[in-house]
C-alpha atoms as a PDB file:
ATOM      1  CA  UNK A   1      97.831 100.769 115.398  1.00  0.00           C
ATOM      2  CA  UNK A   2     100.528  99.681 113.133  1.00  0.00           C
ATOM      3  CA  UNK A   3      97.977  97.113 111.908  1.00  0.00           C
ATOM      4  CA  UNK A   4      95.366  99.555 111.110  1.00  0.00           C
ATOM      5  CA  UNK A   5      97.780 101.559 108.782  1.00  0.00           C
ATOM      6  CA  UNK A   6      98.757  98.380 106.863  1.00  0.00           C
ATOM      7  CA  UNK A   7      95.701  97.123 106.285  1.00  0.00           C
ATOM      8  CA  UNK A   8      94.270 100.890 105.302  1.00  0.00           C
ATOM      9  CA  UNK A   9      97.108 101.170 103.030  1.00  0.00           C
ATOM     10  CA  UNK A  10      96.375  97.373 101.038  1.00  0.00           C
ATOM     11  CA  UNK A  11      93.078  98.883 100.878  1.00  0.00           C
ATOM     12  CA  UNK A  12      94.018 102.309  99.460  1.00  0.00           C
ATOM     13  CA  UNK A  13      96.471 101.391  97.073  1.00  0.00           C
ATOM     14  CA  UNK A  14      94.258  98.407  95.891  1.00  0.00           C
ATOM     15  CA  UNK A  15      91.946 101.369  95.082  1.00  0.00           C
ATOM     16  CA  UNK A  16      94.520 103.375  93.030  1.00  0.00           C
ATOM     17  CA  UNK A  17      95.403 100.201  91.475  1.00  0.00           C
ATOM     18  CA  UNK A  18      92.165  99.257  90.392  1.00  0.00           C
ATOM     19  CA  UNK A  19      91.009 102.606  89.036  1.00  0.00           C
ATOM     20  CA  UNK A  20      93.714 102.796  87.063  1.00  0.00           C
ATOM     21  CA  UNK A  21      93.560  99.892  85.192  1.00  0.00           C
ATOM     22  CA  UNK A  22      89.797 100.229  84.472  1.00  0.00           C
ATOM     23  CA  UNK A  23      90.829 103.656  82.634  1.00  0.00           C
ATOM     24  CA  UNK A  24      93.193 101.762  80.398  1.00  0.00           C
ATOM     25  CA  UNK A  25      90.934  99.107  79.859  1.00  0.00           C
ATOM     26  CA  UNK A  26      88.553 101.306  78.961  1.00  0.00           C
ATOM     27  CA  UNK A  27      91.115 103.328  76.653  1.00  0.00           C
ATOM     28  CA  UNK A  28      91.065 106.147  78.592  1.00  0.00           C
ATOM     29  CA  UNK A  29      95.024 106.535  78.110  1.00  0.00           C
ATOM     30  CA  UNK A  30      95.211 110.270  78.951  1.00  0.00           C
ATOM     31  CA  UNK A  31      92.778 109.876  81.897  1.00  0.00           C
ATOM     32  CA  UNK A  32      95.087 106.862  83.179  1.00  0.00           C
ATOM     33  CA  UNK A  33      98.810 109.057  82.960  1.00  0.00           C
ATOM     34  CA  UNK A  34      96.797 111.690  84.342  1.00  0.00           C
ATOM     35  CA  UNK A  35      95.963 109.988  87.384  1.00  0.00           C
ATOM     36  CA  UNK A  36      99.274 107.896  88.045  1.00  0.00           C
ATOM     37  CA  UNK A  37     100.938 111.685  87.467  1.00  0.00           C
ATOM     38  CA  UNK A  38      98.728 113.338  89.963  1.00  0.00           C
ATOM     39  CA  UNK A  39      98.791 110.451  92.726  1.00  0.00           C
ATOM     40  CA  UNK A  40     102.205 110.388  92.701  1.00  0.00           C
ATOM     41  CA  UNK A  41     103.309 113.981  92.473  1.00  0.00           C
ATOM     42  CA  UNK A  42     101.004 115.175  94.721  1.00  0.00           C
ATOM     43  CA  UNK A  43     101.468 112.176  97.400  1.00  0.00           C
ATOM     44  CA  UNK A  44     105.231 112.844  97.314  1.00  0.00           C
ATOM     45  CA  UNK A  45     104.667 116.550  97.378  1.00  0.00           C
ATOM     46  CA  UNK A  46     102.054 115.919 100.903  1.00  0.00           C
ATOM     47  CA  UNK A  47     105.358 114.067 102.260  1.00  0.00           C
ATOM     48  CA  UNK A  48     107.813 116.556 101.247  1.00  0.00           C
ATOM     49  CA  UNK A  49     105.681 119.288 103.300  1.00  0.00           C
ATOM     50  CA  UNK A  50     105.102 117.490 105.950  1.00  0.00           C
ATOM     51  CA  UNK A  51     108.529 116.682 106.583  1.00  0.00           C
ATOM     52  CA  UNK A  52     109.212 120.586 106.592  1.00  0.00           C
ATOM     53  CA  UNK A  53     105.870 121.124 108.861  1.00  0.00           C
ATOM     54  CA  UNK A  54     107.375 118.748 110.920  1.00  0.00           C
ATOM     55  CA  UNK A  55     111.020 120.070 111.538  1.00  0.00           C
END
């Protein structure tokens, strides 16, 4: 299983990774904070609430 979650997660953040970069290459500067801003915020927000789910 551990496998699984590694390789999903090259996968995934390839994704992010790739997106990203095609909005700045295509000058699409707000677009690109925008989406860093959002993945990370709400990603670390998911994990935050989990952890209190979780307790």
């Amino acid at each position: 299983m551990v496998s699984v979650g590694m390789l999903g997660s090259f996968t995934t953040f390839s994704t992010f990774a790739y997106e990203s970069f095609r909005l700045l290459d295509e000058g699409e500067n707000k677009h690109f904070l925008l989406n860093i801003g959002l993945n990370l915020s709400l990603c670390l927000l998911a994990v935050f609430l989990a952890h209190i789910l979780i307790r």
